[in-house]
Protein backbone atom coordinates (compact mmCIF):
# COMPACT_ATOMS: atom_id res chain seq x y z
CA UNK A 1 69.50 102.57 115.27
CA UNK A 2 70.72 101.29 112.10
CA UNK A 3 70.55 97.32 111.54
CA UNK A 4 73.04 94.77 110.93
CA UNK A 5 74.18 94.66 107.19
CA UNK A 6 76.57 92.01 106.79
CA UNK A 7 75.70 90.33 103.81
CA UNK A 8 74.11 91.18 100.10
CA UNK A 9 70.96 90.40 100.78
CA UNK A 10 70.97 92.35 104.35
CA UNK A 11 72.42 95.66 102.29
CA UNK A 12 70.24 94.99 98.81
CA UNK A 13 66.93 95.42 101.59
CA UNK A 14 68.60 97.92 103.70
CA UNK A 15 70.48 100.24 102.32
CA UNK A 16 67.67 101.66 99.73
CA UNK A 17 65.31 101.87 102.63
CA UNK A 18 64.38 104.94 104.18
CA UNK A 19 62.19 103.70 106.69
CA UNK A 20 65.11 101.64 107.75
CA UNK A 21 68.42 104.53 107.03
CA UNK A 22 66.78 107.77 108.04
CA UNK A 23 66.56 106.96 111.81
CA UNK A 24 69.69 105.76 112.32
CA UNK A 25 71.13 109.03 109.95
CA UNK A 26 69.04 111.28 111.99
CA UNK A 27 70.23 109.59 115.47
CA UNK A 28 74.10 110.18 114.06
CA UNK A 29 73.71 113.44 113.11
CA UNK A 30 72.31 114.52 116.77
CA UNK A 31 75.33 113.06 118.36
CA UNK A 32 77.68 114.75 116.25
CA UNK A 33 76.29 117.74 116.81
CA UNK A 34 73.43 118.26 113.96
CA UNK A 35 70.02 117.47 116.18
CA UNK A 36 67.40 119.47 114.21
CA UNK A 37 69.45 120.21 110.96
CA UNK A 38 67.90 119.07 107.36
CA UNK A 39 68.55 115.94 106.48
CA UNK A 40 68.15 115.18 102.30
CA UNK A 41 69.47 112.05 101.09
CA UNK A 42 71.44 112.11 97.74
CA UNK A 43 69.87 109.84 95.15
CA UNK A 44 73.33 108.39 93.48
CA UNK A 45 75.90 106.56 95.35
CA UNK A 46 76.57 102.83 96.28
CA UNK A 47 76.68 104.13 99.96
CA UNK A 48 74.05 106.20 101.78
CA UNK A 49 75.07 109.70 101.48
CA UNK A 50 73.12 112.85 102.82
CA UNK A 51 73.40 116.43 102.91
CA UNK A 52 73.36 117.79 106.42
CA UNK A 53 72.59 121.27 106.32
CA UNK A 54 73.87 123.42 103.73
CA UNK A 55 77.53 123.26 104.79
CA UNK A 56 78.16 119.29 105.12
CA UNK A 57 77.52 116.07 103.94
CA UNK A 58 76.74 112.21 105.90
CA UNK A 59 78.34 109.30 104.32
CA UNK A 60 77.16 105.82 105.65
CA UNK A 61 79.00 102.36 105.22
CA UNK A 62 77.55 98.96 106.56
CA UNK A 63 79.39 96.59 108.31
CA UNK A 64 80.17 94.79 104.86
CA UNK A 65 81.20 97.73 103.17
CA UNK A 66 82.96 99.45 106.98
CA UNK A 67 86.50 99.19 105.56
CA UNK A 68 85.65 101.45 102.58
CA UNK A 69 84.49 104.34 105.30
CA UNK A 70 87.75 103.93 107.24
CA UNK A 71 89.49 104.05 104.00
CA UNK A 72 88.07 106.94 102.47
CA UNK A 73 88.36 108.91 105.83
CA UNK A 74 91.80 108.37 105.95
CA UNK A 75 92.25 109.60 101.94
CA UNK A 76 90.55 112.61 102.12
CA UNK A 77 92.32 113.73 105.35
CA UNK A 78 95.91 112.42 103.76
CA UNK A 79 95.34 114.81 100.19
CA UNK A 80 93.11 117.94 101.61
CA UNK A 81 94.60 120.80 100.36
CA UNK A 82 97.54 118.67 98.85
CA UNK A 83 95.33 118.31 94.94
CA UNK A 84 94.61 121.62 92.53
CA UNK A 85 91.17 120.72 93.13
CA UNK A 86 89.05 121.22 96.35
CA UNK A 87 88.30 117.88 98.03
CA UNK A 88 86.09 116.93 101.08
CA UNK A 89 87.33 118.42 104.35
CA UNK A 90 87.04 115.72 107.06
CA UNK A 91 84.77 117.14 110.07
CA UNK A 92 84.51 113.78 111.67
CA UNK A 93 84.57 109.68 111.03
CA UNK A 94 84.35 106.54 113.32
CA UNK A 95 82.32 104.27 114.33
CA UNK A 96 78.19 104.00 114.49
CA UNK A 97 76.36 100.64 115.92
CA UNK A 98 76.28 97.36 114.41
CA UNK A 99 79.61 98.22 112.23
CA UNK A 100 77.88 101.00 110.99
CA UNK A 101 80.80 103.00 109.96
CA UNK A 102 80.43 107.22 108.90
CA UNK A 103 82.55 110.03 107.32
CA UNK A 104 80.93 113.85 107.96
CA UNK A 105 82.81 116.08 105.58
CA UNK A 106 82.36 119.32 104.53
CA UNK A 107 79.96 120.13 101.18
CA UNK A 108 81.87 121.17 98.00
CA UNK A 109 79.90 123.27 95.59
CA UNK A 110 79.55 123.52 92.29
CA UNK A 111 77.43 121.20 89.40
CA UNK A 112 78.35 117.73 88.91
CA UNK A 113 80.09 117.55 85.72
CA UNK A 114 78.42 114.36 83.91
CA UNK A 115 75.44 116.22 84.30
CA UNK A 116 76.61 119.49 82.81
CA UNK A 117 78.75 118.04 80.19
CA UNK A 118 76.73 118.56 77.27
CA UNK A 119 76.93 122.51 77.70
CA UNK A 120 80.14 122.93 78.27
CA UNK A 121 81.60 124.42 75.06
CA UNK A 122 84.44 122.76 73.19
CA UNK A 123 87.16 125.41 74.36
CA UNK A 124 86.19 124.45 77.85
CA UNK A 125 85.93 121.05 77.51
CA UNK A 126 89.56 120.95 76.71
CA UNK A 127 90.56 123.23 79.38
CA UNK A 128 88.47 121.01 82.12
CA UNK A 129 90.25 117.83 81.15
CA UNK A 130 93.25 119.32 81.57
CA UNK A 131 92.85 120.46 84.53
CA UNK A 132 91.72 116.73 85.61
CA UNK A 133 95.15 115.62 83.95
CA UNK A 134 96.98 118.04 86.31
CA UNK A 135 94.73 116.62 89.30
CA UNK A 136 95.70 113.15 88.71
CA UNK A 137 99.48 113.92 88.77
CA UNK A 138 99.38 115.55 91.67
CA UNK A 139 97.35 112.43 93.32
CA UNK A 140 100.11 110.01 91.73
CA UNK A 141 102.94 112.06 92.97
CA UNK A 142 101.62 111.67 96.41
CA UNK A 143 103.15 109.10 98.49
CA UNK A 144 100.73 106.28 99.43
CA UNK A 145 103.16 104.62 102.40
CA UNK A 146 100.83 106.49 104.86
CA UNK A 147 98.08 104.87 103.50
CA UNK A 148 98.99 101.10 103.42
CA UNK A 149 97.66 100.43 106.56
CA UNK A 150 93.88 100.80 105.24
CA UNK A 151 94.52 100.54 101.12
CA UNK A 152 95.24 97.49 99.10
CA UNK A 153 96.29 95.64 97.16
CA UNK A 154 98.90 94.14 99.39
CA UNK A 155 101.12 93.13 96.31
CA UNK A 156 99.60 94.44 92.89
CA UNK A 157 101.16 91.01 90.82
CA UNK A 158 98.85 88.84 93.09
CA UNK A 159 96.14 91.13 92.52
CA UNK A 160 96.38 91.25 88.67
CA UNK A 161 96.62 87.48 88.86
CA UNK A 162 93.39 87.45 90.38
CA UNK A 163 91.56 89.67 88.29
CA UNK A 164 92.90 88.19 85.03
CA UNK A 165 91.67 84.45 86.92
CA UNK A 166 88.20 86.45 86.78
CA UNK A 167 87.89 87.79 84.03
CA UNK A 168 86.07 86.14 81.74
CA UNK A 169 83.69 85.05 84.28
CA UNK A 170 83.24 88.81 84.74
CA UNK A 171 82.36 89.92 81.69
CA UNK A 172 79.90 86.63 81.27
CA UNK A 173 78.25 87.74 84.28
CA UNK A 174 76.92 91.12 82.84
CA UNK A 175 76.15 89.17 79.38
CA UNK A 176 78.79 90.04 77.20
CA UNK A 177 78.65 87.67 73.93
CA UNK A 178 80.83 84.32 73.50
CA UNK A 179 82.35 86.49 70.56
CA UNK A 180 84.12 88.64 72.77
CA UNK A 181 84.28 86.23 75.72
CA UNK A 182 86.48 84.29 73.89
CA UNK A 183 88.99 86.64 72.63
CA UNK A 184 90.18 88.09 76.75
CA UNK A 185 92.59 85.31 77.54
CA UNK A 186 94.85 85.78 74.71
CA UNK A 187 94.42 89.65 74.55
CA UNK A 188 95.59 89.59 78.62
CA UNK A 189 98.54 87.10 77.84
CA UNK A 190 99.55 89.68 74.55
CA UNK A 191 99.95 92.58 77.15
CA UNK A 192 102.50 92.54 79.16
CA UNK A 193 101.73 94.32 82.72
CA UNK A 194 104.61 95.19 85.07
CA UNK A 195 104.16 93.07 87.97
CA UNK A 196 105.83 95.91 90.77
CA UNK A 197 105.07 99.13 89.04
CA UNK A 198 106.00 102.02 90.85
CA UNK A 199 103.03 102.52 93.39
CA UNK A 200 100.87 104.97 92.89
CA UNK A 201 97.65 106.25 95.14
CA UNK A 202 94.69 105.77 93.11
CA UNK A 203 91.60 106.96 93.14
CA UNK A 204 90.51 104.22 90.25
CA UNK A 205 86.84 106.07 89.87
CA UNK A 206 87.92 108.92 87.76
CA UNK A 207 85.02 109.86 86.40
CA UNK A 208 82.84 112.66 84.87
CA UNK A 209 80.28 111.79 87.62
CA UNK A 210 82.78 112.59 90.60
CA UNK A 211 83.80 116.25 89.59
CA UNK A 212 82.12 119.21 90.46
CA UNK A 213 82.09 122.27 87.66
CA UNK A 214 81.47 125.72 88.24
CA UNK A 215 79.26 126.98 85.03
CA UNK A 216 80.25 130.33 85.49
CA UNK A 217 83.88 129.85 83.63
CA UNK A 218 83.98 126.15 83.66
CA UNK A 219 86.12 125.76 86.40
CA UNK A 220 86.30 122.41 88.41
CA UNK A 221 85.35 123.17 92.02
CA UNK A 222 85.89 119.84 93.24
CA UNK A 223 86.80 115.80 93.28
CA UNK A 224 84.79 113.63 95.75
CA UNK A 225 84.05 109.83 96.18
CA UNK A 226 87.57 108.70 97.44
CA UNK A 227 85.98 105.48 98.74
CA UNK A 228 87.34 102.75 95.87
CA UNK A 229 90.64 104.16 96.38
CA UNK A 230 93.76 101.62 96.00
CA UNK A 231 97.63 101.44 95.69
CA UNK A 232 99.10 100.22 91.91
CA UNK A 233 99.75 100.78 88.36
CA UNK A 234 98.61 104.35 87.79
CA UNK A 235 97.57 103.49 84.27
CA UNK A 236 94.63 101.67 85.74
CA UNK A 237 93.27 105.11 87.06
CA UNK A 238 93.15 106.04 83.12
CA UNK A 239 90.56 103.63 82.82
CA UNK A 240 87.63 105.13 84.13
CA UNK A 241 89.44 108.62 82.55
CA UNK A 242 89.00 107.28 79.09
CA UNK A 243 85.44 105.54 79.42
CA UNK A 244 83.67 108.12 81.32
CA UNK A 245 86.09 111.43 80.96
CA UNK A 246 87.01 111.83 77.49
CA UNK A 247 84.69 109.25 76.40
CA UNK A 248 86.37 108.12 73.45
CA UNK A 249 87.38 111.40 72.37
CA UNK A 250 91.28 111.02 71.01
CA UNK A 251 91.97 114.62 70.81
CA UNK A 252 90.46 115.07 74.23
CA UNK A 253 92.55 112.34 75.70
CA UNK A 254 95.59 113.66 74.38
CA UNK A 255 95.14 117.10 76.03
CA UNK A 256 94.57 115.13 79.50
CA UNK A 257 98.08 113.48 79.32
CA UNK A 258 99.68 115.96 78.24
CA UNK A 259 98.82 117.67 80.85
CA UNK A 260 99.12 115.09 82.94
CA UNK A 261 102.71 114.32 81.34
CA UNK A 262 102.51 110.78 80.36
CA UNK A 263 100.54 108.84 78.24
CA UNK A 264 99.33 104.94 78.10
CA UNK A 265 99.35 102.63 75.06
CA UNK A 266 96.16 102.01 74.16
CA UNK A 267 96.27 98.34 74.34
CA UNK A 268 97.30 98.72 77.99
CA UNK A 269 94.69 100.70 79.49
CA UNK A 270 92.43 97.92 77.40
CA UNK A 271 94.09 95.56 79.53
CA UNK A 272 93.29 97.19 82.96
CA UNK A 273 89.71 97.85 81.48
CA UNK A 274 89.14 94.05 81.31
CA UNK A 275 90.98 93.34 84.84
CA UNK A 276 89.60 96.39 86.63
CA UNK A 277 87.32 95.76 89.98
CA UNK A 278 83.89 97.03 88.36
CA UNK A 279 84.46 96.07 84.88
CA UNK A 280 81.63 95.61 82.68
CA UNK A 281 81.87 95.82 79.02
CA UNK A 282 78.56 95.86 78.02
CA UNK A 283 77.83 98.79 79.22
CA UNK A 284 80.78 100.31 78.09
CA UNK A 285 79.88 99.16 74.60
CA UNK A 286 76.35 100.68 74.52
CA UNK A 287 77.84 103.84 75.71
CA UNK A 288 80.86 104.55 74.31
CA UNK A 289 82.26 104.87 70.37
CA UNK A 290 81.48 101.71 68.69
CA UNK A 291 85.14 99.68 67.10
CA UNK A 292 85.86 99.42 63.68
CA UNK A 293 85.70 95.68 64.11
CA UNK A 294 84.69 93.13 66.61
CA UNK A 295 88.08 92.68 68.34
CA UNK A 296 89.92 94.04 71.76
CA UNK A 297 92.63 95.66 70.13
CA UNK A 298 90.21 97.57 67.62
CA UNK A 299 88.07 98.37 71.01
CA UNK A 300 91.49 99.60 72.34
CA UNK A 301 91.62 102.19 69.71
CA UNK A 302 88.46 103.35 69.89
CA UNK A 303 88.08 104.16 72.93
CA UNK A 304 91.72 104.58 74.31
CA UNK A 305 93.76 106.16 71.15
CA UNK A 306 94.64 109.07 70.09
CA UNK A 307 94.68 109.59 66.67
């Protein structure tokens, strides 16, 4: 009951559509076993997502996007109850019509954390990002050979290559200035990147946005949104950690990898930050601590050091 979504255009019509999704949601959720139950559609995501009940959640990929559904059934199975923070159980995934694919996973509780951020006290800030340090070494000391079958990139050198073809291009796509358009190709070529780092499974969305927080103690209660998940560097998950975790904070940043047990130059997570997947500096820049002058490595330090 849910149409063919193939392209940008198909999904950009689609997707936001209720008239079109709810059917088809509705339909799915009576075959797995959910005829009757409520049926609310979260207003955030990329992908269609809806609470089912109290208990579970619906997550919906198009045909164009199907490979992120298989993927991120496949992570959340492979680290349930393997992370010190709760993560989607798995209740069922597959296939829907017109490569329509579907996770159902259990609902985690708790408030999202971007949203609460602002009154969580300073003593519990710092105990929270820890805490997300500690998360993200247990994630990188997972093994990701189970997971090559449905996770790329097939060889992270090619893949950098790629990005770093791109990446001007990128940035000039979401408007950044000729100013700082110009200054990315020698910044990427002063940064050396290994080429075979020792892989790591990465989440690569580590974000305030995709934690939940109890506000009784400020205690995490869970990690979700395993979708964008890949195999590489694990300094590029410290990306999103220092643009949308610690936010620029240095003294917050150094808590998080030190409990996390390693930290990144600051001119190397810069690097990823211009070569990730969903990079777009201007929006970084009007959200984030503002350099002491208009160059990459300045940008570096004020969002990515720690003094």
């Amino acid at each position: 009951m849910l149409p063919v979504v193939e392209a940008d255009d198909e999904r950009n019509a689609v997707v936001p559509d209720e008239s079109a999704m709810r059917p088809g949601a509705e339909d799915l959720c009576a075959r797995l076993g959910f005829s009757g139950a409520s049926l609310v559609r979260f207003p955030d995501g990329s992908q269609p997502v809806y609470a089912v009940g109290d208990d579970h959640v619906l997550k919906l990929f198009p045909g164009a996007a199907a490979q992120h559904g298989i993927a991120e059934g496949r992570v959340l199975a492979y680290v349930q109850g393997r992370l010190p923070v709760p993560t989607p159980v798995v209740r069922a995934s597959g296939s829907y019509e017109n490569g329509w694919q579907y996770v159902l996973m259990s609902r985690l509780r708790g408030e999202n954390l971007a949203r609460s951020w602002g009154h969580v006290p300073r003593n519990h800030r710092e105990r929270l990002v820890a805490e997300i340090g500690e998360t993200l070494a247990s994630l990188h000391s997972l093994s990701p050979d189970p997971l090559r079958d449905v996770l790329g990139p097939e060889d992270w050198g090619t893949f950098l290559d790629r990005q770093r073809a791109g990446a001007v291009e990128q940035q000039r796509a979401h408007g950044l200035s000729a100013a700082w358009l110009e200054q990315i190709p020698d910044f990427l070529a002063s940064v050396p990147l290994p080429r075979a780092p020792q892989p790591s499974l990465l989440h690569t969305e580590v974000m305030q946005q995709h934690f939940l927080v109890d506000p009784d103690g400020w205690r995490l209660t869970g990690l979700f949104d395993f979708e964008p998940a890949m195999i590489g560097d694990r300094a590029y998950d410290f990306v999103a950690v220092g643009l949308f975790v610690t936010r620029g904070d240095p003294a917050l940043l150094v808590r998080l990898t030190e409990a996390y047990g390693h930290s990144f130059e600051p001119c190397e997570l810069m690097a990823f930050t211009l070569l990730h997947v969903y990079s777009d500096l201007p929006w970084y820049m009007r959200e984030l601590p503002a350099p002491a002058e208009e160059s990459l490595p300045s940008l570096a330090e004020a969002w990515f050091g720690t003094v």
